[in-house]
N, C-alpha and C. Protein backbone atom coordinates (compact mmCIF):
# COMPACT_ATOMS: atom_id res chain seq x y z
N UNK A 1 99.04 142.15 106.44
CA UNK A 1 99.08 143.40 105.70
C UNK A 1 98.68 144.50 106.68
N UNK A 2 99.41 145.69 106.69
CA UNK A 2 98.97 146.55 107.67
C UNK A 2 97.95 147.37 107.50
N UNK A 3 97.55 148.51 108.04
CA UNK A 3 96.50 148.92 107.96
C UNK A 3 96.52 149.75 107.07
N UNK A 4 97.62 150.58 106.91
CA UNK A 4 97.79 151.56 106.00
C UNK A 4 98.35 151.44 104.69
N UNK A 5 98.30 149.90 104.57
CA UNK A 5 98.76 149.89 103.05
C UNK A 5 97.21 149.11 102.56
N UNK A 6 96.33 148.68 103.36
CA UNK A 6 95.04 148.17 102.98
C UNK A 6 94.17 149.50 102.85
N UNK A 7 94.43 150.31 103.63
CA UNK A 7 93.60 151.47 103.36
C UNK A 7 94.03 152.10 102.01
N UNK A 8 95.09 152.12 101.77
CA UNK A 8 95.72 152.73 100.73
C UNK A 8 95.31 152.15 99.52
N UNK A 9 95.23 150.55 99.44
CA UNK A 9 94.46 149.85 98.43
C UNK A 9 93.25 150.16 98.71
N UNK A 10 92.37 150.48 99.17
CA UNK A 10 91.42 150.58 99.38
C UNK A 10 90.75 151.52 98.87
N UNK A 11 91.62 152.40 98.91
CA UNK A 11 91.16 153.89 97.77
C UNK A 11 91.33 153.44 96.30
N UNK A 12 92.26 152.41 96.04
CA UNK A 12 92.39 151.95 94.65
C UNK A 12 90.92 151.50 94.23
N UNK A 13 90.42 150.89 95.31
CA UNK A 13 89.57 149.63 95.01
C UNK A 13 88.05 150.31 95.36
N UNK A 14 87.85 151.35 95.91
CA UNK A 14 86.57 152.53 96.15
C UNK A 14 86.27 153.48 95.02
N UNK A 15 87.24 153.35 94.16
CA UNK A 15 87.03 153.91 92.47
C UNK A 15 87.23 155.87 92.97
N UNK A 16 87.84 156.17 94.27
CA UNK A 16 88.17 157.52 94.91
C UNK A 16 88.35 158.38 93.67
N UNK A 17 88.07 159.74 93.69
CA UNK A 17 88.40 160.00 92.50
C UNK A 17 89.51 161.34 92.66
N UNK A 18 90.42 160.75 93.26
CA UNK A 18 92.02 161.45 92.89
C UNK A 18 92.50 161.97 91.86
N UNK A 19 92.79 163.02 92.28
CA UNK A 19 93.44 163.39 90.33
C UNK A 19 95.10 162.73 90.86
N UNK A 20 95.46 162.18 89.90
CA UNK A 20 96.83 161.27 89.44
C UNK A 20 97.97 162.60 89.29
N UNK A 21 99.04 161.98 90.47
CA UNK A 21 100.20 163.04 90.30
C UNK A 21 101.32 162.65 89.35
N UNK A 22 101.81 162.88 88.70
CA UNK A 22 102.64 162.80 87.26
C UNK A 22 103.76 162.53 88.23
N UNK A 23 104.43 161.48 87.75
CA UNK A 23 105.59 161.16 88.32
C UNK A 23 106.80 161.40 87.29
N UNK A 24 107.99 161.57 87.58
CA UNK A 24 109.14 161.69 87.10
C UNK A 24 109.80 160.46 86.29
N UNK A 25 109.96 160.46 84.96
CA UNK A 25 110.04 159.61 84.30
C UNK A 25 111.99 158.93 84.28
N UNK A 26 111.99 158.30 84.00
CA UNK A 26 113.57 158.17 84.30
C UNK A 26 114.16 158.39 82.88
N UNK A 27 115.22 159.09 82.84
CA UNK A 27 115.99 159.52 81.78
C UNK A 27 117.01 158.08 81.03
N UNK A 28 116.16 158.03 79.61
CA UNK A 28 117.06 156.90 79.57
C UNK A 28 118.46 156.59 78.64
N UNK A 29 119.02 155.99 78.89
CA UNK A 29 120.47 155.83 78.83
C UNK A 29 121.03 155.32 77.72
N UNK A 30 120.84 153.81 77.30
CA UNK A 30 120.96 153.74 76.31
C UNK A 30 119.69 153.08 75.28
N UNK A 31 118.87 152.44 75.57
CA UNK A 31 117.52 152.37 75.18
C UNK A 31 116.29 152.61 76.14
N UNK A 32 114.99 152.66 75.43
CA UNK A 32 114.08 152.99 76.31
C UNK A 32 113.63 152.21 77.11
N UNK A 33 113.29 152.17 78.24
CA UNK A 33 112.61 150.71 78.77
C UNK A 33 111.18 151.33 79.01
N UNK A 34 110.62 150.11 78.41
CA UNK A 34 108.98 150.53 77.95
C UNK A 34 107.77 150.83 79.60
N UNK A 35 107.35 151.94 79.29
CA UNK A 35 106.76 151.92 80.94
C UNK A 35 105.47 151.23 80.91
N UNK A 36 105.64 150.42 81.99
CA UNK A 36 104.42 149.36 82.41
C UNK A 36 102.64 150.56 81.79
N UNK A 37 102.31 149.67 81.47
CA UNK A 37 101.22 150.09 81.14
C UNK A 37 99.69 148.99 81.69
N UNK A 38 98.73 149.90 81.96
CA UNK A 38 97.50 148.73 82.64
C UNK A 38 96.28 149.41 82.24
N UNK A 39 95.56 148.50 81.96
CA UNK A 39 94.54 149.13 81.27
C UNK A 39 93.35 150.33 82.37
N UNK A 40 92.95 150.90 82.12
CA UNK A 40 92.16 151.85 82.76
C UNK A 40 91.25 151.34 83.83
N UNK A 41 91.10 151.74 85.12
CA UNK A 41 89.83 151.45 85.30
C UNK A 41 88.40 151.53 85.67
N UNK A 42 88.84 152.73 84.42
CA UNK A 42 86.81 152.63 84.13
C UNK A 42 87.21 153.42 82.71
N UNK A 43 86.74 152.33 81.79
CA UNK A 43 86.85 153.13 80.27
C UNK A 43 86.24 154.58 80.05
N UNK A 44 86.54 154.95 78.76
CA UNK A 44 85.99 156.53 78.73
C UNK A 44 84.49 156.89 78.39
N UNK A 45 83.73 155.73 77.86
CA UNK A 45 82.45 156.13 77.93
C UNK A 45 81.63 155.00 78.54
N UNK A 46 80.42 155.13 78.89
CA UNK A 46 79.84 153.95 79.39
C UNK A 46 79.45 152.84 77.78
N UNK A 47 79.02 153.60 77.07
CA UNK A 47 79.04 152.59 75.87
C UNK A 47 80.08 151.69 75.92
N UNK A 48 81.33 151.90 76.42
CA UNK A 48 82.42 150.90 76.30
C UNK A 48 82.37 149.65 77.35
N UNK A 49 81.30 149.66 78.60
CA UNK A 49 80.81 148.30 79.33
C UNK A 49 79.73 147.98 78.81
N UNK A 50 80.21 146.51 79.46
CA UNK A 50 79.22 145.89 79.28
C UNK A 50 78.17 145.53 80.21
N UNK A 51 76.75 145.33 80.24
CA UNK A 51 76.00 145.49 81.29
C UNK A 51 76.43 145.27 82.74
N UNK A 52 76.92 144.05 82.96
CA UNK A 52 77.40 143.67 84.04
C UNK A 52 78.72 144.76 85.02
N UNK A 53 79.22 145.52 83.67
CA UNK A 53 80.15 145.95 84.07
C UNK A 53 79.65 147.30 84.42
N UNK A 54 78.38 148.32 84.03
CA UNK A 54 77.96 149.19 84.02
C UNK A 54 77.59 148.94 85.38
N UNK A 55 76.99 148.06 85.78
CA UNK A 55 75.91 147.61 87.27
C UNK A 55 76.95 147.70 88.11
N UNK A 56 78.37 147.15 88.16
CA UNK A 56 79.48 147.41 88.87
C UNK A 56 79.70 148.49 89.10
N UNK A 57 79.56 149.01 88.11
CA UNK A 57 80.58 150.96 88.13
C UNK A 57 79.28 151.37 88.88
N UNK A 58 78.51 151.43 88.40
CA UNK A 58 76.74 151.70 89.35
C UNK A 58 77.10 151.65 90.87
N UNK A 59 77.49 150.33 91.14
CA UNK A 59 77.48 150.01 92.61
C UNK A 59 78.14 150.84 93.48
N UNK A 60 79.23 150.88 92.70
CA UNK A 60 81.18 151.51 93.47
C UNK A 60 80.60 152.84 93.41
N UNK A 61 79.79 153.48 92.80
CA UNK A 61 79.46 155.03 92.77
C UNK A 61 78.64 155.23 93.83
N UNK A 62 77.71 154.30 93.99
CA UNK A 62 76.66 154.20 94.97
C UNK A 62 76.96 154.38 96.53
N UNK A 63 78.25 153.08 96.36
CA UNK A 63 79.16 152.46 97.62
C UNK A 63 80.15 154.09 98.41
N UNK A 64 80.33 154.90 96.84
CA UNK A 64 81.06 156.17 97.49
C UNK A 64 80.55 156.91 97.81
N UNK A 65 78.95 157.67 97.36
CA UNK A 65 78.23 157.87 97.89
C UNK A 65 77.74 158.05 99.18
N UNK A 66 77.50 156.96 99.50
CA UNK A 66 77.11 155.95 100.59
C UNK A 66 78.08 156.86 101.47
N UNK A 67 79.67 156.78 101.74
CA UNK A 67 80.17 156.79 102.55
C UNK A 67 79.83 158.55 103.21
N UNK A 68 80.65 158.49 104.36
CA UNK A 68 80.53 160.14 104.99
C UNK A 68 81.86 160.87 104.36
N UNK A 69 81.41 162.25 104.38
CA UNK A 69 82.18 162.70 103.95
C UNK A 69 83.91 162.54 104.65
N UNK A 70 84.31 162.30 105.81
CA UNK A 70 85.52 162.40 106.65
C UNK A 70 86.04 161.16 106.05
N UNK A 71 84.98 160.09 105.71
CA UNK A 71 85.69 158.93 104.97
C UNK A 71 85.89 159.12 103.68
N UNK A 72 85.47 159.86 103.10
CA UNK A 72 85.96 159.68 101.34
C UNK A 72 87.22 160.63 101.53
N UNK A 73 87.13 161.81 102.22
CA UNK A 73 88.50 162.49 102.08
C UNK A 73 89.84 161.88 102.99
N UNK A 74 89.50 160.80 103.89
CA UNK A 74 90.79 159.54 104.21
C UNK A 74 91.16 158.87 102.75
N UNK A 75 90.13 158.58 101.63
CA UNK A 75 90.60 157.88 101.00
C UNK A 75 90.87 158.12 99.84
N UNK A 76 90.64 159.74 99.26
CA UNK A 76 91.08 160.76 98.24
C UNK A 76 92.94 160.98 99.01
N UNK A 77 92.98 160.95 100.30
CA UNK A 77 94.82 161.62 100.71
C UNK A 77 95.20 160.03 100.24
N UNK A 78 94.25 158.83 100.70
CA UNK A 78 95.34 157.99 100.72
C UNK A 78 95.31 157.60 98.93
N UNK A 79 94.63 157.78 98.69
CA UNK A 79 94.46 157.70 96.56
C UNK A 79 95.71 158.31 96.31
N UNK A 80 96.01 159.77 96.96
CA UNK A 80 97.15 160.46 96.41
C UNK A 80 98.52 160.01 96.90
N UNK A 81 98.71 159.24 97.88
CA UNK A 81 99.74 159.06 98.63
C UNK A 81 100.05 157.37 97.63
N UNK A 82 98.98 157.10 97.43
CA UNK A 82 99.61 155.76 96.47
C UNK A 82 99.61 156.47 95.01
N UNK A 83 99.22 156.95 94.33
CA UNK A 83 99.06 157.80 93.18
C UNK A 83 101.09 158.53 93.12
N UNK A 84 101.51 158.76 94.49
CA UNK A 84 102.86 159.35 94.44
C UNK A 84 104.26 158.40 94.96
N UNK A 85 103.24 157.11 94.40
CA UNK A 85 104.03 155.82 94.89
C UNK A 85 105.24 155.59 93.39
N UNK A 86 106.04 155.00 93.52
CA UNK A 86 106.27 154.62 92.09
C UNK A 86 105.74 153.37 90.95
N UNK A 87 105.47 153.41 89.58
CA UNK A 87 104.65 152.48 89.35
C UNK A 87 104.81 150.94 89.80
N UNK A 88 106.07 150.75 90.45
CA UNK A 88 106.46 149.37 90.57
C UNK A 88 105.56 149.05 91.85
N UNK A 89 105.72 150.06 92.55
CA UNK A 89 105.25 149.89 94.17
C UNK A 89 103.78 150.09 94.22
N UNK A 90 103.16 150.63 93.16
CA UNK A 90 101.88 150.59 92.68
C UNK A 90 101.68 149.34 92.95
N UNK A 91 101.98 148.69 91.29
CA UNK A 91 101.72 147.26 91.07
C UNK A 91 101.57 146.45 91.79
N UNK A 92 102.74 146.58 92.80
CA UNK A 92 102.85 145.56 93.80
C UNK A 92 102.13 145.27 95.11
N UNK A 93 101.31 146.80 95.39
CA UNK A 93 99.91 146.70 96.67
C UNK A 93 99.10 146.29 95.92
N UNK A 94 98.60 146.90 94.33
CA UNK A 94 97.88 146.33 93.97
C UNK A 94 97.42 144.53 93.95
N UNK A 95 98.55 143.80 93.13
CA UNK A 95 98.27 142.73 93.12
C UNK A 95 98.54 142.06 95.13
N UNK A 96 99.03 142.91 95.88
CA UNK A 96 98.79 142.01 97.20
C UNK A 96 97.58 142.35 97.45
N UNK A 97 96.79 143.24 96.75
CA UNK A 97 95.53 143.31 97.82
C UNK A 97 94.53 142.30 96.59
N UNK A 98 94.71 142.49 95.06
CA UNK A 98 94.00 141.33 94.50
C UNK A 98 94.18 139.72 95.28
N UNK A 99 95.26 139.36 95.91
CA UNK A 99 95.32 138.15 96.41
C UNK A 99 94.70 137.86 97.70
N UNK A 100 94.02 138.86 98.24
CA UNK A 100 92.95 138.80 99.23
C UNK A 100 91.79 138.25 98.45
N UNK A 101 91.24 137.45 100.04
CA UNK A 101 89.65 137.33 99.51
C UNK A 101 88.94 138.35 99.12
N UNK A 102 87.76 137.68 97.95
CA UNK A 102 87.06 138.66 97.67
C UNK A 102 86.14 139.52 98.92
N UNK A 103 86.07 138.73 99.85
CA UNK A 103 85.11 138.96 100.95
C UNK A 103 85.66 140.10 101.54
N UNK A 104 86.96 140.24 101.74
CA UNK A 104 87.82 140.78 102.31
C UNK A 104 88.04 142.06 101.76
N UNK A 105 88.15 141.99 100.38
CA UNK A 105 88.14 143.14 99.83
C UNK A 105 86.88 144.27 99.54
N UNK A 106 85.72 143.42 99.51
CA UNK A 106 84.65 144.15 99.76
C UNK A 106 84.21 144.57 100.78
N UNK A 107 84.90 144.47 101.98
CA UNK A 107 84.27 144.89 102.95
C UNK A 107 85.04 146.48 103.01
N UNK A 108 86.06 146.55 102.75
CA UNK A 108 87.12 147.70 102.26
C UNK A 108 86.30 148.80 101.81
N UNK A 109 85.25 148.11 100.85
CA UNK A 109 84.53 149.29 100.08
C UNK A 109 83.19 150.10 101.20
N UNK A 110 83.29 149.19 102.48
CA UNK A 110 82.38 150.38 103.45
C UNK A 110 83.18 151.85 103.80
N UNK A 111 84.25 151.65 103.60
CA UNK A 111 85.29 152.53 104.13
C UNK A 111 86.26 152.09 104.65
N UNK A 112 86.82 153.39 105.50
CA UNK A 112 88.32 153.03 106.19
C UNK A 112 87.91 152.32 107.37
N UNK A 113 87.30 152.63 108.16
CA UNK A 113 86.60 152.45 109.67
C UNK A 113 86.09 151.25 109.33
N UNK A 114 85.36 151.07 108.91
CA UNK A 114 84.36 149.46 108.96
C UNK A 114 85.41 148.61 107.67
N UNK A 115 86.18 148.73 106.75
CA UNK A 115 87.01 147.79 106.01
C UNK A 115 88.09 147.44 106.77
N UNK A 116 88.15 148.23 108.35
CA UNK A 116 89.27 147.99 108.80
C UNK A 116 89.24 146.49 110.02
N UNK A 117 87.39 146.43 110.10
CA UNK A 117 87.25 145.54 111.26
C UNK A 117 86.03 144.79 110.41
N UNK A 118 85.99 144.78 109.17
CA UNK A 118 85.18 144.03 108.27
C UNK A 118 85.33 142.14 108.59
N UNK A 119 86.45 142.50 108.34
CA UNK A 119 86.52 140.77 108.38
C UNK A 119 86.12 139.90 110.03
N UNK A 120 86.92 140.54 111.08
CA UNK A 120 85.71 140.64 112.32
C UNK A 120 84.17 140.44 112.67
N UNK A 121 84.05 141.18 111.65
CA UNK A 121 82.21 141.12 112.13
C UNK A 121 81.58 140.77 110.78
N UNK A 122 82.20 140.18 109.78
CA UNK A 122 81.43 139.07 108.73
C UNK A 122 80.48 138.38 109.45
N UNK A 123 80.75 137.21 110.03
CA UNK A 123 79.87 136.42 110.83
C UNK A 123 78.53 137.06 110.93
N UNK A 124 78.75 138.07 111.73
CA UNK A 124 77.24 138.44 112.01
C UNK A 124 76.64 139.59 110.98
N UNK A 125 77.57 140.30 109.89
CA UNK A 125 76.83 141.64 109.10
C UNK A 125 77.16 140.90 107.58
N UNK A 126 77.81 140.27 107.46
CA UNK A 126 78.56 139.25 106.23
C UNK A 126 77.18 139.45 105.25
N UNK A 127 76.26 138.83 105.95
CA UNK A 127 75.13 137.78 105.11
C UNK A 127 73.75 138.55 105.53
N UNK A 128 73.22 139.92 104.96
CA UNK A 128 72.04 140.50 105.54
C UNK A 128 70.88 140.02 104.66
N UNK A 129 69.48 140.15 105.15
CA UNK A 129 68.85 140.10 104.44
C UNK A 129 68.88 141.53 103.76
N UNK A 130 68.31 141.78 102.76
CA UNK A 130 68.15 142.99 101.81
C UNK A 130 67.57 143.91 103.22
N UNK A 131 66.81 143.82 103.66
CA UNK A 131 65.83 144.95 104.35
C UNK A 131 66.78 145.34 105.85
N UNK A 132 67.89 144.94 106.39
CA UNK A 132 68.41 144.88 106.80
C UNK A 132 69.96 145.78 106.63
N UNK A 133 69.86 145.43 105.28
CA UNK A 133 71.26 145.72 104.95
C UNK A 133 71.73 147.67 105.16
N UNK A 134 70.43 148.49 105.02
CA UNK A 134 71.18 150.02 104.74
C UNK A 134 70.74 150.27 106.55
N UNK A 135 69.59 149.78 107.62
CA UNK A 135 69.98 149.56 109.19
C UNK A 135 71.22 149.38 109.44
N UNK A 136 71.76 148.38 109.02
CA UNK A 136 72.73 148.10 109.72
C UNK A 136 73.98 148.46 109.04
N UNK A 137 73.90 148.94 108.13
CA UNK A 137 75.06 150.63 107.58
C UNK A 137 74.99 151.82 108.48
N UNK A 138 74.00 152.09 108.70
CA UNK A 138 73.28 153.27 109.42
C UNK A 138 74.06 153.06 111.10
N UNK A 139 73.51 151.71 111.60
CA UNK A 139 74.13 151.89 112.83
C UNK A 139 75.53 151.52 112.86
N UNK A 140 76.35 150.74 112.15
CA UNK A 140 77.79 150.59 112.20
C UNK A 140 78.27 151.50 111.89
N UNK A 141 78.00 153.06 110.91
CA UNK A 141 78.67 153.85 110.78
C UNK A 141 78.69 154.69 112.31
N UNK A 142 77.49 154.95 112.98
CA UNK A 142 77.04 155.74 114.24
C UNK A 142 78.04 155.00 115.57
N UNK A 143 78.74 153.89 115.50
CA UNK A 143 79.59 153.34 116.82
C UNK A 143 81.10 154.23 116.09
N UNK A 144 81.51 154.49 117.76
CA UNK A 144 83.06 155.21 117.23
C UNK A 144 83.75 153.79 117.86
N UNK A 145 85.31 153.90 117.63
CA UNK A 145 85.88 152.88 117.68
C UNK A 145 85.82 151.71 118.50
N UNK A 146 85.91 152.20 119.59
CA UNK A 146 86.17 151.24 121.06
C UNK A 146 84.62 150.73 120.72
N UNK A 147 83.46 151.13 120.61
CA UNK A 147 82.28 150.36 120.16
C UNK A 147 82.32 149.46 118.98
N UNK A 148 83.20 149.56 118.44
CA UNK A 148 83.35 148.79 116.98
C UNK A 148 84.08 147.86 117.61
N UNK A 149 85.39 148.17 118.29
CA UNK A 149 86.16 146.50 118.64
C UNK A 149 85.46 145.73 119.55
N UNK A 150 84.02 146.38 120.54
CA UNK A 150 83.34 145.52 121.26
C UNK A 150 82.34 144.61 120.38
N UNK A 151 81.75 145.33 119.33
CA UNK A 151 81.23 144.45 119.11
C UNK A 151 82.15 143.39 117.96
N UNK A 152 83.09 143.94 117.42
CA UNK A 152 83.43 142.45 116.58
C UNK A 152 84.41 141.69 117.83
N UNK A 153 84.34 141.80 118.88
CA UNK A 153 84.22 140.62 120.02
C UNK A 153 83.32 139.91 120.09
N UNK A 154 81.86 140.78 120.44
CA UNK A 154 80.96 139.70 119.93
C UNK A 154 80.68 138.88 119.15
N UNK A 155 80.97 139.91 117.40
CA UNK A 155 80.90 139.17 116.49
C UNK A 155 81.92 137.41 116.58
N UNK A 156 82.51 137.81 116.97
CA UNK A 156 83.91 136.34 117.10
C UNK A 156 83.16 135.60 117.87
N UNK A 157 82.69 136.45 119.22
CA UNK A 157 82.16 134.63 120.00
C UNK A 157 81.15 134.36 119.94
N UNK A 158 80.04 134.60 118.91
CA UNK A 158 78.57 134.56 118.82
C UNK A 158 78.48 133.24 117.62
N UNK A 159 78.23 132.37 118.31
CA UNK A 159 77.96 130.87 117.27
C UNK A 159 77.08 131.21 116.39
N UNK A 160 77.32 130.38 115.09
CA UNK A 160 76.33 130.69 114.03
C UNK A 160 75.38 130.49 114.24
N UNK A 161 74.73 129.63 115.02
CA UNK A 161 73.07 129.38 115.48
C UNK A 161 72.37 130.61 116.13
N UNK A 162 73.54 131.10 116.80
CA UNK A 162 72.51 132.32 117.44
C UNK A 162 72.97 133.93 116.53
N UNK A 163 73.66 133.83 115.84
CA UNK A 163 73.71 135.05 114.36
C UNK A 163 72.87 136.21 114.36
N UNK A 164 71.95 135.33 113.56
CA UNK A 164 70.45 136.16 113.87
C UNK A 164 70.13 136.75 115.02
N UNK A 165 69.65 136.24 115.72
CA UNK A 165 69.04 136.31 116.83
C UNK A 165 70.04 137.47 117.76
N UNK A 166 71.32 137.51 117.82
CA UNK A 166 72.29 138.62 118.09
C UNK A 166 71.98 139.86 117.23
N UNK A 167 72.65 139.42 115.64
CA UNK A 167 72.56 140.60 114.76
C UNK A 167 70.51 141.71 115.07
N UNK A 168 69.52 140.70 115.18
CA UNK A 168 68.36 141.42 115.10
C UNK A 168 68.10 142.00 116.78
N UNK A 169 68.80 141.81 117.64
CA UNK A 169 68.84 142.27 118.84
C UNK A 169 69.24 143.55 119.03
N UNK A 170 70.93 143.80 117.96
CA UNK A 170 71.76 144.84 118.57
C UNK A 170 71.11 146.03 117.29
N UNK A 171 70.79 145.63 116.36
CA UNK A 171 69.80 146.43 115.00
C UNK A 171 68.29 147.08 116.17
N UNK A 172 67.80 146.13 116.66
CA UNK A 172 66.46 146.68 117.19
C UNK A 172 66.71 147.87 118.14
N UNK A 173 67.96 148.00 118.77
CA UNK A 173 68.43 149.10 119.43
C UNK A 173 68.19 150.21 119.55
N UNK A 174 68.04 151.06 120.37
CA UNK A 174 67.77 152.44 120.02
C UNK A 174 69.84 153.06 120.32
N UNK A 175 69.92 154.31 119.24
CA UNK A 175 71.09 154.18 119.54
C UNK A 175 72.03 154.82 120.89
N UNK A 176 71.29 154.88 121.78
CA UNK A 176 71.42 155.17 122.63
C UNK A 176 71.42 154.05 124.14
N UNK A 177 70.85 153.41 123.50
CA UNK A 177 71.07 151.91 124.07
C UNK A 177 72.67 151.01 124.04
N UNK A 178 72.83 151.20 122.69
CA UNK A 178 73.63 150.54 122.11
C UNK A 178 75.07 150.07 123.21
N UNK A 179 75.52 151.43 123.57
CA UNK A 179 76.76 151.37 124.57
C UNK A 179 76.30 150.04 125.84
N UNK A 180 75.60 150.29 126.00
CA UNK A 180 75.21 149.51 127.48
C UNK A 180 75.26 147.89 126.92
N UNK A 181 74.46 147.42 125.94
CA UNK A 181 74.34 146.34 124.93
C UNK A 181 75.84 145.88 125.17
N UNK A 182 76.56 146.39 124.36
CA UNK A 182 78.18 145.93 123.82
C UNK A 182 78.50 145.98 125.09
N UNK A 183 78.59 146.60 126.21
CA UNK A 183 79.49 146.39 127.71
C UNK A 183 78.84 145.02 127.90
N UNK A 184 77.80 144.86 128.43
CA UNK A 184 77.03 143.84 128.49
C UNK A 184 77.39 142.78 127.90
N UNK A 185 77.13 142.39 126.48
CA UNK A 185 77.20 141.07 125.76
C UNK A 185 78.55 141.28 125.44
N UNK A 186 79.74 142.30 125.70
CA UNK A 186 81.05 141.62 125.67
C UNK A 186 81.53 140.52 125.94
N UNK A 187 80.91 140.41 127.50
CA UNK A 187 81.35 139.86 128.64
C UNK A 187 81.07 138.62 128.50
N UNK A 188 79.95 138.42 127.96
CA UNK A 188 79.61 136.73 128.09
C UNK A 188 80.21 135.58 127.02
């Protein structure tokens, strides 16, 4: 799947909040053909979830939040650019990106930049402890690219035994360190 149709789901799946462009309905001929319809997603009041589902919508608000601003407005153009898709071609990123792992798809929800090299550096950011987890948001958002494909190099050749012991190395960092680190432990 390429990048730009995962990013594009990705705004589906970040709950972006696009306003929806009205598409052109087809004029019909001799009966109507009924237009696909899907249920909403996020009902109109919170009374209408259910806890579990409230803690979700909680999260995804949190998760958008969370992001920087240059990333939510990548994924408000790309909301609109699938929003001016037709509903068939909707449907159809949609359910290819439901047939991804879940793992896969959540990593989507860091953004464009880190959902794009998510699955890469699972191994080592996959599985944080809690106290860990908004560090190492903090510094994966602060690497620009070419620092991001060094380290999910690392991430790839770093055996699970030594995980830890990597992940709490390149976290203890000052970020100014960091560049020298990734040239460094590329290599080995």
């Amino acid at each position: 799947m390429n990048k730009s149709i995962l990013l594009l789901l990705m705004a589906l799946s970040a709950g972006a909040t696009a306003a929806p462009q009205a598409l052109p309905l087809p004029t019909p001929v001799a009966a109507p053909v009924p237009t696909p319809t899907t249920a909403p997603a996020i009902p109109a009041t919170p009374a209408a979830l259910d806890p579990a589902q409230l803690r979700e919508l909680r999260t995804r608000y949190a998760q958008w939040q969370a992001l920087p601003e240059s990333e939510r407005t990548r994924i408000r153009e790309a909301a609109r650019r699938v929003a001016a898709l037709p509903a068939a071609q909707q449907q159809s990123l949609r359910a290819r990106f439901d047939e991804q792992d879940q793992r896969f798809r959540d990593g989507w929800r860091l953004g464009p930049q880190l959902g794009q090299q998510f699955p890469k550096l699972q191994g080592l950011f996959g599985y944080l402890p809690v106290e860990q987890r908004e560090p190492a948001l903090l510094a994966l958002r602060q690497l620009n690219d070419g620092q991001l494909a060094q380290l999910t190099l690392i991430a790839q050749r770093t055996p699970p035994q030594e995980r830890d012991r990597v992940r709490d190395q390149f976290l203890g960092l000052a970020p100014a360190a960091r560049d020298a680190w990734l040239r460094e432990n590329v290599v080995r």
